[in-house]
Protein backbone atom coordinates (compact mmCIF):
# COMPACT_ATOMS: atom_id res chain seq x y z
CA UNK A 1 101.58 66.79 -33.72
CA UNK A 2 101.57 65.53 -30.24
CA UNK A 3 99.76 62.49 -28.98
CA UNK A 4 98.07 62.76 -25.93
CA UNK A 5 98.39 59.76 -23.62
CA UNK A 6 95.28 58.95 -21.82
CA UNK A 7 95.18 56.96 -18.61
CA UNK A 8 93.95 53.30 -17.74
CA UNK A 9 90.99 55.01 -15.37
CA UNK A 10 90.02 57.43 -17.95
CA UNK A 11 89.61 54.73 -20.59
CA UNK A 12 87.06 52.49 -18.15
CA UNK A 13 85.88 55.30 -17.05
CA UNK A 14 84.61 56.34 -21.29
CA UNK A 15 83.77 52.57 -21.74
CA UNK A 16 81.04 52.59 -18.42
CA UNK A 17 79.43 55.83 -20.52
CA UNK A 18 79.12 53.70 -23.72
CA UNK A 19 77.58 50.63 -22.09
CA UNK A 20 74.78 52.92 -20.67
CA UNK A 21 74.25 54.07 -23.38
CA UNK A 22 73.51 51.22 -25.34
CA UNK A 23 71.60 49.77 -22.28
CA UNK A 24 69.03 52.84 -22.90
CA UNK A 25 68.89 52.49 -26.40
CA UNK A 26 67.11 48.47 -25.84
CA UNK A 27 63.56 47.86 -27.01
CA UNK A 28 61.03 48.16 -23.93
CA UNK A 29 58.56 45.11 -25.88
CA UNK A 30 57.49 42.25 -23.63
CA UNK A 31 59.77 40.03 -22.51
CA UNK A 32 59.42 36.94 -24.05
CA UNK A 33 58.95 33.56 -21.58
CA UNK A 34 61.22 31.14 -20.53
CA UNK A 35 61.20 28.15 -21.48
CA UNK A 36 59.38 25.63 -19.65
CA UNK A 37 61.25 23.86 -17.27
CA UNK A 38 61.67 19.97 -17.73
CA UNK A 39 60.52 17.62 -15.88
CA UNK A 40 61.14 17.36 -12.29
CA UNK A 41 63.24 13.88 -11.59
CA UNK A 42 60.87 11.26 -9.42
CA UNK A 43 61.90 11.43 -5.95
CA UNK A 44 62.28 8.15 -4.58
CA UNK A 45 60.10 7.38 -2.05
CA UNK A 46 62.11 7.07 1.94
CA UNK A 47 61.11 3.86 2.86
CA UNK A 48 61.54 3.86 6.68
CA UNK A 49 59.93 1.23 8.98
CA UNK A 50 59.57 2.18 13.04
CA UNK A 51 60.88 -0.71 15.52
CA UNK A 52 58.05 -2.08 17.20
CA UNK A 53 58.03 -1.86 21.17
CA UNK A 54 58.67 -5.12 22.65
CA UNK A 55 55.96 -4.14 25.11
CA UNK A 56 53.12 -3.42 22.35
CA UNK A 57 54.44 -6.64 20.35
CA UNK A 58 54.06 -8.72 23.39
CA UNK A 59 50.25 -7.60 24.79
CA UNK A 60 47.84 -9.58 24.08
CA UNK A 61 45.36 -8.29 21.54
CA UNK A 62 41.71 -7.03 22.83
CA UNK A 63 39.09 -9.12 21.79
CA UNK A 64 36.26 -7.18 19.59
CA UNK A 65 32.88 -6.94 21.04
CA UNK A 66 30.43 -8.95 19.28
CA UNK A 67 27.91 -7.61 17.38
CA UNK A 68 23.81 -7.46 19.05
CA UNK A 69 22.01 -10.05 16.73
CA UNK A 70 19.26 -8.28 14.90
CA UNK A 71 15.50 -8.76 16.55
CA UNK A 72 13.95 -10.31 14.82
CA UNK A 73 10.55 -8.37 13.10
CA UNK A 74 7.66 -9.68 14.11
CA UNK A 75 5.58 -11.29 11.61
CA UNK A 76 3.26 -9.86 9.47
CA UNK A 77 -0.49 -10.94 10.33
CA UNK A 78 -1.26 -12.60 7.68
CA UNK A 79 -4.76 -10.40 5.95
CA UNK A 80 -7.62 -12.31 5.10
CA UNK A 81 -9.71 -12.08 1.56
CA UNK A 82 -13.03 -11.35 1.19
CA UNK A 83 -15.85 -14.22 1.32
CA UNK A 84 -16.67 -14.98 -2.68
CA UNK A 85 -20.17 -17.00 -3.87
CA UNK A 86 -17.76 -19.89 -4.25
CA UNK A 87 -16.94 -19.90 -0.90
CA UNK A 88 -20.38 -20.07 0.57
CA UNK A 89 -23.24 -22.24 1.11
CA UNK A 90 -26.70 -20.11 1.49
CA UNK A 91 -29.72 -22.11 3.08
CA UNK A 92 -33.24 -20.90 4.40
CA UNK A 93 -33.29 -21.19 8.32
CA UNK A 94 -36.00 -23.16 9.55
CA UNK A 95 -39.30 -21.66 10.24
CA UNK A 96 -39.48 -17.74 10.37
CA UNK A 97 -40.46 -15.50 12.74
CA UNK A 98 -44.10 -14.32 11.75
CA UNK A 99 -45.75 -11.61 14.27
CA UNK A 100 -49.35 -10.29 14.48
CA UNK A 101 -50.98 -9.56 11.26
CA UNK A 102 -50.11 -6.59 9.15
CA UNK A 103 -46.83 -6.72 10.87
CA UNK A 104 -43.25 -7.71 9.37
CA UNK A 105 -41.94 -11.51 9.57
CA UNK A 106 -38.14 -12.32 9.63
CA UNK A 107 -36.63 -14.51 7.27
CA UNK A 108 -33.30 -15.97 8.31
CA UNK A 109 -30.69 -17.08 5.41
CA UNK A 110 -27.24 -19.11 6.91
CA UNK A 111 -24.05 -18.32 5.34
CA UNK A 112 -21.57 -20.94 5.52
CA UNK A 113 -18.14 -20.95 4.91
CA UNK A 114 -17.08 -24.29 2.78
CA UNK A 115 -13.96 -23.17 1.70
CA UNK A 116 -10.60 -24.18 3.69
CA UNK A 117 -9.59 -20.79 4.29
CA UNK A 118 -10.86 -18.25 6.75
CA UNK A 119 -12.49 -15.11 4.67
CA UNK A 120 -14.58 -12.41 6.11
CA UNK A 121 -17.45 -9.77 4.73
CA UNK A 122 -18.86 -6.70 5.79
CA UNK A 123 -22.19 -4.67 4.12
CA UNK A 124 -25.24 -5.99 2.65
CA UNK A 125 -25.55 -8.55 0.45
CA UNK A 126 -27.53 -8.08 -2.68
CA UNK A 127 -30.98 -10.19 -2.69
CA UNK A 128 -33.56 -10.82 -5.77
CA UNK A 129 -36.42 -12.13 -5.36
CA UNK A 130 -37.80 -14.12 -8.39
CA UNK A 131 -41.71 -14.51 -8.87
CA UNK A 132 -41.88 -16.45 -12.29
CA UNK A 133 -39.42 -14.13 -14.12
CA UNK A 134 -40.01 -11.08 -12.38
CA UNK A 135 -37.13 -10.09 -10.21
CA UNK A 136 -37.61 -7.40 -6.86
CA UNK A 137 -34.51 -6.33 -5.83
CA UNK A 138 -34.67 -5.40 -2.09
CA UNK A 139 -33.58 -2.77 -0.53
CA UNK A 140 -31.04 -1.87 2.27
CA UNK A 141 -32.61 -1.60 6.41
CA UNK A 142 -31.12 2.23 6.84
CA UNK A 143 -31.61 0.99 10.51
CA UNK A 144 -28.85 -1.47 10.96
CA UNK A 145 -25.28 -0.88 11.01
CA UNK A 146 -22.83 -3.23 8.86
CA UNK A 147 -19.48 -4.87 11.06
CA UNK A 148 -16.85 -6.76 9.55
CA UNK A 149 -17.57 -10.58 9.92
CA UNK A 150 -14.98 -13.07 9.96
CA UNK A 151 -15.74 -16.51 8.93
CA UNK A 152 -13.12 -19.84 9.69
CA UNK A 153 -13.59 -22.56 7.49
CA UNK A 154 -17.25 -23.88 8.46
CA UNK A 155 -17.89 -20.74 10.30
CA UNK A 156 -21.45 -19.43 9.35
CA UNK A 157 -23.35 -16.11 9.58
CA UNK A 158 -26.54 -14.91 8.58
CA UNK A 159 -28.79 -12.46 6.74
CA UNK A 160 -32.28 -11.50 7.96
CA UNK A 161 -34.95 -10.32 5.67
CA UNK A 162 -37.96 -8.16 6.86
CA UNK A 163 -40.96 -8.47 4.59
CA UNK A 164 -45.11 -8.24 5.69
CA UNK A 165 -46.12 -11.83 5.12
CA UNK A 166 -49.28 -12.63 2.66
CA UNK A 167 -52.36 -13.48 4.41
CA UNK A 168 -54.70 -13.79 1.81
CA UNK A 169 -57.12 -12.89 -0.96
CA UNK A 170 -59.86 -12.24 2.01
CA UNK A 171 -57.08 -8.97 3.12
CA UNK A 172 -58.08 -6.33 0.96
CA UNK A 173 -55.05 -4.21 -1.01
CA UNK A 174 -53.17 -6.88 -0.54
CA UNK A 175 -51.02 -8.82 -3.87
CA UNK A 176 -48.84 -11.25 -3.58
CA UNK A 177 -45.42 -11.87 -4.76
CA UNK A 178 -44.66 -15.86 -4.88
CA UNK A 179 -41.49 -15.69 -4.64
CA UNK A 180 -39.76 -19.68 -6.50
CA UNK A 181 -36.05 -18.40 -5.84
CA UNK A 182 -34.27 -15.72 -4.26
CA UNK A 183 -30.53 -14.70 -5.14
CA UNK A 184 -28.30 -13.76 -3.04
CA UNK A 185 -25.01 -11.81 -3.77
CA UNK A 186 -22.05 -11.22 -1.14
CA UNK A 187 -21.00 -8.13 0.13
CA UNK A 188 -18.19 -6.78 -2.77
CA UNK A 189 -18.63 -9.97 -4.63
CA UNK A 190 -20.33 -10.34 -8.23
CA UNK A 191 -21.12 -14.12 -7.65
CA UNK A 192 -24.44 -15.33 -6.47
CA UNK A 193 -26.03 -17.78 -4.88
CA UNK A 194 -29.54 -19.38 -5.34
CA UNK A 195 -31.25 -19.87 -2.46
CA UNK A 196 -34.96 -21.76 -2.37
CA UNK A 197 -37.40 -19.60 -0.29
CA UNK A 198 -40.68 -21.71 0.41
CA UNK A 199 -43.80 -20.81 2.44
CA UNK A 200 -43.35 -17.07 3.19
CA UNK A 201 -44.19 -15.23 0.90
CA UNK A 202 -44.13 -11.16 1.03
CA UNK A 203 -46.55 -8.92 -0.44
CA UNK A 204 -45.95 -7.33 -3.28
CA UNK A 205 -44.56 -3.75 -2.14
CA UNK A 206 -42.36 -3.19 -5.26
CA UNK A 207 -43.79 0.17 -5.46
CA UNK A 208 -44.13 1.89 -2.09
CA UNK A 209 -41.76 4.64 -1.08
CA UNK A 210 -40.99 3.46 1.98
CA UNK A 211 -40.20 -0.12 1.52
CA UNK A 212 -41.24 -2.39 4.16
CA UNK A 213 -39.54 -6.01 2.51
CA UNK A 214 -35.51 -5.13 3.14
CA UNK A 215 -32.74 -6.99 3.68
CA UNK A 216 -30.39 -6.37 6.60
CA UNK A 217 -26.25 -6.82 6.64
CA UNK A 218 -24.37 -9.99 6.85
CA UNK A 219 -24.01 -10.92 11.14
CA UNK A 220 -21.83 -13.43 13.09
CA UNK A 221 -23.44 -16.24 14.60
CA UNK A 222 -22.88 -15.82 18.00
């Protein structure tokens, strides 16, 4: 039998067909992941510092602007409170003014601020007068308008009261209301004050529907 001698470029040449082949013949699954990389080493930071100009390092530094002071707010205006009964004194001007008969008389009552603070009022002031336990609450004048009054410390005002005076048992349709007290309530207040009326009495119009005894708002005393 005869042996056939095969060259050195034939033999690669049959080995290069056999590793292609078993490069087709590999799975084609996922590939599965690398891995994971260590950690990186620390870097070390580059510490590096710039020369400083002899011409910078030399100027003189710039001196910083100073700050505006604040203004200062202006103050607040201190508010004042309301005038309280405790801070009053009510008293029964002297006299009244009395016009022709069958014609309304003025009554004058002084407010007068006792306390040491300054306190003001505005509106009407409630009034009662008392005849022997019977109380008449006046009404409000519709014609006079209420201002805000401001009363220092022994600063007064005042209150006027219309009413048609009493002239007698001779006027016929005429009753009287004798008044022994009246009381008197500040505007927004719920304390009173007692206040003797003597000598002027109205007449008794309790009833009427258009009220001719009224009290007017608290005034300054000019």
């Amino acid at each position: 039998m005869r042996v056939r001698q095969l060259s050195v470029a034939a033999v690669v040449a049959a080995l290069g067909v056999s590793l292609a082949a078993c490069a087709d013949d590999r799975p084609s699954g996922p590939v599965a992941p690398a891995a994971p990389a260590g950690p990186a080493a620390p870097v070390a930071p580059v510490s590096a510092e710039l020369p400083v100009s002899p011409v910078l390092a030399n100027a003189p530094s710039t001196p910083s602007t100073p700050s505006t002071p604040a203004t200062p707010g202006t103050p607040a205006t201190k508010g004042t409170r309301p005038c309280t009964a405790a801070d009053l004194r009510a008293t029964v001007a002297a006299g009244s003014v009395v016009s022709a008969a069958d014609r309304p008389a003025v009554e004058r009552i002084e407010l007068a601020n006792r306390s040491g603070a300054t306190c003001t009022m505005q509106g009407f002031p409630g009034v009662d007068l008392v005849s022997d336990g019977t109380t008449w609450s006046l009404p409000r004048s519709r014609s006079t308008q209420a201002r805000q009054v401001t009363l220092p410390p022994g600063g007064t005002a005042y209150v006027l009261i219309d009413y048609l005076p009493y002239r007698g048992r001779g006027q016929r349709g005429q009753s009287e209301f004798k008044v022994t007290s009246m009381v008197l309530t500040p505007p927004n207040d719920t304390g009173s004050l007692t206040v003797h009326w003597e000598g002027a009495n109205p007449q008794d119009h309790r009833t009427t529907t258009q009220p001719d005894t009224q009290v007017r708002p608290v005034t300054a005393t000019r």
